[in-house]
PDB file of N, CA and C in Angstrom:
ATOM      1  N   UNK A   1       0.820  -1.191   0.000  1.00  0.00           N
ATOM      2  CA  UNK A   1       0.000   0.000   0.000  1.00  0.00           C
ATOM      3  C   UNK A   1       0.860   1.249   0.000  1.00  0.00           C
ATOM      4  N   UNK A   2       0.321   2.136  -0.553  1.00  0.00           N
ATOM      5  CA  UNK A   2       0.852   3.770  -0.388  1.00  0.00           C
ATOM      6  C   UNK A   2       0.096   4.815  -0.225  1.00  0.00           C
ATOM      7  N   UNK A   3       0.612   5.393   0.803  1.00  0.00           N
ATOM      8  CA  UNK A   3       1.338   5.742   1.772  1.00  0.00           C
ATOM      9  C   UNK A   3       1.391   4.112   2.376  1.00  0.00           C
ATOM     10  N   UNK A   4       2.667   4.257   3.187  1.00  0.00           N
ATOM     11  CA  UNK A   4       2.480   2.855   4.273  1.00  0.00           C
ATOM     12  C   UNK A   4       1.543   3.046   5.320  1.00  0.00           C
ATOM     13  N   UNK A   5       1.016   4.533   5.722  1.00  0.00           N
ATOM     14  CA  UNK A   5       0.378   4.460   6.891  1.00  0.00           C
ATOM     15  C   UNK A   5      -1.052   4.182   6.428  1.00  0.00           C
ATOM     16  N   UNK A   6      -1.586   4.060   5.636  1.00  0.00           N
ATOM     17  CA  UNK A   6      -3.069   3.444   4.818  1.00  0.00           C
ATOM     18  C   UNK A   6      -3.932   2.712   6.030  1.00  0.00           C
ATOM     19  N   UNK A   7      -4.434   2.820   5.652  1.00  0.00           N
ATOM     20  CA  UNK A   7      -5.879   1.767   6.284  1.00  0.00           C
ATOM     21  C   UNK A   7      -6.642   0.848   5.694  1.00  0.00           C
ATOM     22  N   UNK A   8      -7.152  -0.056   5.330  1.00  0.00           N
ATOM     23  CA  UNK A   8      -7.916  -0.720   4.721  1.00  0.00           C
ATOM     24  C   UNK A   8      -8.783  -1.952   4.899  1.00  0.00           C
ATOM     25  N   UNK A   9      -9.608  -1.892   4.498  1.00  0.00           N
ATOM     26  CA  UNK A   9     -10.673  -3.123   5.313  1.00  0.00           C
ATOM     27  C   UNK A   9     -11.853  -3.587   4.257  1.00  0.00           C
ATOM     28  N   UNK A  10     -12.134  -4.685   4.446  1.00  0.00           N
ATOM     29  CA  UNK A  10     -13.750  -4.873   4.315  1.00  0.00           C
ATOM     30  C   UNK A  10     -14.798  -4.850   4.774  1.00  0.00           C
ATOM     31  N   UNK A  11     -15.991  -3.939   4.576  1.00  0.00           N
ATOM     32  CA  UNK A  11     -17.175  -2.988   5.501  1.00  0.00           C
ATOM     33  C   UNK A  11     -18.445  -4.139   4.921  1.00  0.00           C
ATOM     34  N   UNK A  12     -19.367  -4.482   5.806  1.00  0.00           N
ATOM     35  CA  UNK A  12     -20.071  -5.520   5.438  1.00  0.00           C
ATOM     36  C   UNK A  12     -21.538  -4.701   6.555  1.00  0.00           C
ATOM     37  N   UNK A  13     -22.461  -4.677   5.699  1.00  0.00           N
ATOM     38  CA  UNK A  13     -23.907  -4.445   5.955  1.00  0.00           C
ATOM     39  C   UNK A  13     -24.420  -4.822   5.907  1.00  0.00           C
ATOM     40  N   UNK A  14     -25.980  -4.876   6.577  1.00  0.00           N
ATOM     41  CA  UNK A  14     -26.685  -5.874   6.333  1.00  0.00           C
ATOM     42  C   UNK A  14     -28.536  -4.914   6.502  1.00  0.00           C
ATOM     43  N   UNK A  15     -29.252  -4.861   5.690  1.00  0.00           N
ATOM     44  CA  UNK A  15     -30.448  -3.780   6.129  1.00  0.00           C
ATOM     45  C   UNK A  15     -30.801  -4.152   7.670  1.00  0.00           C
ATOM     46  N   UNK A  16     -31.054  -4.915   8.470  1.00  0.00           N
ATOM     47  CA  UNK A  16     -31.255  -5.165   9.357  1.00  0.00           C
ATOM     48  C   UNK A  16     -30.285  -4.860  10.524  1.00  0.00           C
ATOM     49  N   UNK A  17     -29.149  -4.577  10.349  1.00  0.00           N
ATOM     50  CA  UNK A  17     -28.180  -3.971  11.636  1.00  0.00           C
ATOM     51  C   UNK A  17     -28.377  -3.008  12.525  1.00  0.00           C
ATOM     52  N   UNK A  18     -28.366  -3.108  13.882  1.00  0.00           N
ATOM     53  CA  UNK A  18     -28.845  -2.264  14.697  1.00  0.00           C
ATOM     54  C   UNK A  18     -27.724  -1.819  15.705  1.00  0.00           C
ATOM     55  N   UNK A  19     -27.644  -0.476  16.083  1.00  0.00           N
ATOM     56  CA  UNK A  19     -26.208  -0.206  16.487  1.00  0.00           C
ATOM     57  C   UNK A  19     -26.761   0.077  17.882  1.00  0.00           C
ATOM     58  N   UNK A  20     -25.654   0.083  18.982  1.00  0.00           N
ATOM     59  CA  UNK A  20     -26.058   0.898  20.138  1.00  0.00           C
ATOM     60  C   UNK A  20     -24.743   1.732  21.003  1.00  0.00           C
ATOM     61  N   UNK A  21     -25.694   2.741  21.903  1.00  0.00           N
ATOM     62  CA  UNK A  21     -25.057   3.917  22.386  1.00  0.00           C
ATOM     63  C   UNK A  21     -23.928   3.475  23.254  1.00  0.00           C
ATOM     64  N   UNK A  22     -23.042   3.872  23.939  1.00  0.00           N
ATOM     65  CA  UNK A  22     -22.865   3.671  24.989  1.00  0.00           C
ATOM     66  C   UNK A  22     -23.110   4.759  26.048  1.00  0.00           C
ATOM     67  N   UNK A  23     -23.249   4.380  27.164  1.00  0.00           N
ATOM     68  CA  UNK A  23     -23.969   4.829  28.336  1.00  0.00           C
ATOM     69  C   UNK A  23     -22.295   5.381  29.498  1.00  0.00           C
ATOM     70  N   UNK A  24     -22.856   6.591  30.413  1.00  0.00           N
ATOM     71  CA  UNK A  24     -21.910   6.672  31.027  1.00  0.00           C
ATOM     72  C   UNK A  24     -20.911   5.289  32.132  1.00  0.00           C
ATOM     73  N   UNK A  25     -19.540   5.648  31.952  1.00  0.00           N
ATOM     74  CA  UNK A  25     -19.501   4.595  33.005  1.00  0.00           C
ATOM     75  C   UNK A  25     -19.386   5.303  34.585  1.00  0.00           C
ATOM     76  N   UNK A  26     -20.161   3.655  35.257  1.00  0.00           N
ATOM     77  CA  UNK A  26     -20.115   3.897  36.422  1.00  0.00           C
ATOM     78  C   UNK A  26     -19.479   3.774  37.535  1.00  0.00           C
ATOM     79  N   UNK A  27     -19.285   4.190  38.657  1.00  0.00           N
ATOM     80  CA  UNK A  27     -17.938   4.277  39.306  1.00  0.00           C
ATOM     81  C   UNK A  27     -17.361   3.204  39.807  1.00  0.00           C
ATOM     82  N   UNK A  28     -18.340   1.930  40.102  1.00  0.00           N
ATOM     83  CA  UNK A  28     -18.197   0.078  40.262  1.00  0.00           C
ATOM     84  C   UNK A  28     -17.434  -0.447  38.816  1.00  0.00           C
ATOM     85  N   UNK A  29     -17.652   0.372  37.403  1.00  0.00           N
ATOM     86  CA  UNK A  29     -17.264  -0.189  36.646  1.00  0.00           C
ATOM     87  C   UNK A  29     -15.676   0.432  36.744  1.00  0.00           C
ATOM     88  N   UNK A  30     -15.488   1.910  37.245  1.00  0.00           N
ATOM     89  CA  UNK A  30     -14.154   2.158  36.583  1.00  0.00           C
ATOM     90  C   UNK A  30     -13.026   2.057  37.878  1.00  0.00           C
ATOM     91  N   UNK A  31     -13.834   1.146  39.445  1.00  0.00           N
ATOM     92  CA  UNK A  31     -12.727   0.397  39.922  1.00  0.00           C
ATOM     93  C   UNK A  31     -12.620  -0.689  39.423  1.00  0.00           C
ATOM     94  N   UNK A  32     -13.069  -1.596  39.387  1.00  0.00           N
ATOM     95  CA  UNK A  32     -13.102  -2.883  38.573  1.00  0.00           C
ATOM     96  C   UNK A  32     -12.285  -2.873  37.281  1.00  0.00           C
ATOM     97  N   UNK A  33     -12.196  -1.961  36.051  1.00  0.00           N
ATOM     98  CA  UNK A  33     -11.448  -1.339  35.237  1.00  0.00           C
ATOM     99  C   UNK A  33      -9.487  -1.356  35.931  1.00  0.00           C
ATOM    100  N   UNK A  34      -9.801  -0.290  36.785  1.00  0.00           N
ATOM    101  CA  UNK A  34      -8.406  -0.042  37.197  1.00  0.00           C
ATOM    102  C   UNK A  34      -7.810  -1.001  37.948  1.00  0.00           C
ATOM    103  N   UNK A  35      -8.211  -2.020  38.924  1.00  0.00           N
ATOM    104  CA  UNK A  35      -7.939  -2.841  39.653  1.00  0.00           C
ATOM    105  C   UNK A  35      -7.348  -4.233  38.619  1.00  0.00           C
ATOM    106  N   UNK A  36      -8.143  -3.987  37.441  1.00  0.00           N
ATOM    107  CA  UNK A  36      -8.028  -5.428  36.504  1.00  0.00           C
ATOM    108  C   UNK A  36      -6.754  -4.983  35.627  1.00  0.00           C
ATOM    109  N   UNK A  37      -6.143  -3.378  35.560  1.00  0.00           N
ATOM    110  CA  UNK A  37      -5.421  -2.873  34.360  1.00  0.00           C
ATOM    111  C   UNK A  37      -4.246  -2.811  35.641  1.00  0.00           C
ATOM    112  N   UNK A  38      -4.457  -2.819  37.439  1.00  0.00           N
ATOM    113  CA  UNK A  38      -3.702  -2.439  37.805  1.00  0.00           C
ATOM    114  C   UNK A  38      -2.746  -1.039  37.714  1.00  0.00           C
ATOM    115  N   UNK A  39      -3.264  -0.265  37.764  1.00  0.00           N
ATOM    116  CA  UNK A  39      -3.580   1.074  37.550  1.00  0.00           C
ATOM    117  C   UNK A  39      -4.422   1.701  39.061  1.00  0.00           C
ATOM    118  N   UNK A  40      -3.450   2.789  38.999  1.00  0.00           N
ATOM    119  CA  UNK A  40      -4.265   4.306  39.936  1.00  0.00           C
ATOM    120  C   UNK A  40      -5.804   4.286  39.755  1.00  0.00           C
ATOM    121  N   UNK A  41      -6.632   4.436  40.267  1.00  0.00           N
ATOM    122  CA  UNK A  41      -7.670   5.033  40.038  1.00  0.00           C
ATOM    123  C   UNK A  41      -8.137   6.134  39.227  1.00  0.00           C
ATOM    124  N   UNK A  42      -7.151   7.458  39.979  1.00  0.00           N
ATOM    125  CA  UNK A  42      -6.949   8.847  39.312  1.00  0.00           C
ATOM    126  C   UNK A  42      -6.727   9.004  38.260  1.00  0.00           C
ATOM    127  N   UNK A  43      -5.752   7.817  37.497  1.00  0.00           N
ATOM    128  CA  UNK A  43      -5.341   7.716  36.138  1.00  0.00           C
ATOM    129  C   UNK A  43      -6.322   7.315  35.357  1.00  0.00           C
ATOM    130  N   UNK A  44      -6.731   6.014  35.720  1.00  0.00           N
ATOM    131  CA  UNK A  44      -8.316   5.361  34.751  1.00  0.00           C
ATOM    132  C   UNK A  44      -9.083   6.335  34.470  1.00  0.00           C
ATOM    133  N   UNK A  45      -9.509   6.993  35.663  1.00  0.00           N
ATOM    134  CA  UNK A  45     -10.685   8.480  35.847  1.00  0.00           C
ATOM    135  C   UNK A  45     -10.559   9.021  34.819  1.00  0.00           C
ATOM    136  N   UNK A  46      -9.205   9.622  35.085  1.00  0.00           N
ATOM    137  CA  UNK A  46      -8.762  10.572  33.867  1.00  0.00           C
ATOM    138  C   UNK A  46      -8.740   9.907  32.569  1.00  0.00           C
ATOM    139  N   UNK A  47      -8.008   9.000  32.034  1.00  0.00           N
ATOM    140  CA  UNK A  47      -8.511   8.396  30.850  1.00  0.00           C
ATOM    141  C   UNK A  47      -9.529   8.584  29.889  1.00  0.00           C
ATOM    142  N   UNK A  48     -10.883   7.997  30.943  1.00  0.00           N
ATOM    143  CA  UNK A  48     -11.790   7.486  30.661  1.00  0.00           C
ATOM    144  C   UNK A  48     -12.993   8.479  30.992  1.00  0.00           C
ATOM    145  N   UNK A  49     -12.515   9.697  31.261  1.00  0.00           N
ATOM    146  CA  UNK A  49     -13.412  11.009  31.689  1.00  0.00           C
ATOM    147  C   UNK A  49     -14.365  11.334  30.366  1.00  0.00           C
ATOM    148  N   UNK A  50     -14.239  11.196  28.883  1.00  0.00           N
ATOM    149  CA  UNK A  50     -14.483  11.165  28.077  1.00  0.00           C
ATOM    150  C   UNK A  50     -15.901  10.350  28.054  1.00  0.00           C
ATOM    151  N   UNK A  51     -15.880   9.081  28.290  1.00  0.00           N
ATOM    152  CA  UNK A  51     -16.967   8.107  28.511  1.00  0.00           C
ATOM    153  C   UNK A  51     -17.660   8.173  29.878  1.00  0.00           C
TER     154      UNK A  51
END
């Protein structure tokens, strides 16, 4: 490919596909998160402040 930094894939649809949101996370999820990544808390937080 060119450029080398390219991207490329095969995109597959279907009329029937149904997508979903994601929802905020909650604070059981983002110890559980940090405890499993072994990681600060403060750090995950921050990360993941976005979501």
């Amino acid at each position: 490919m060119f450029p080398a930094a390219s991207v490329s894939g095969w995109y597959f649809s279907h009329p029937q596909s149904r997508y979903f949101g994601i929802s905020r996370i909650d604070e059981d999820q983002l110890q559980d998160y940090a405890q499993r990544k072994s990681m600060p808390l403060e750090v995950c937080r921050k990360w993941l402040s976005p979501s």
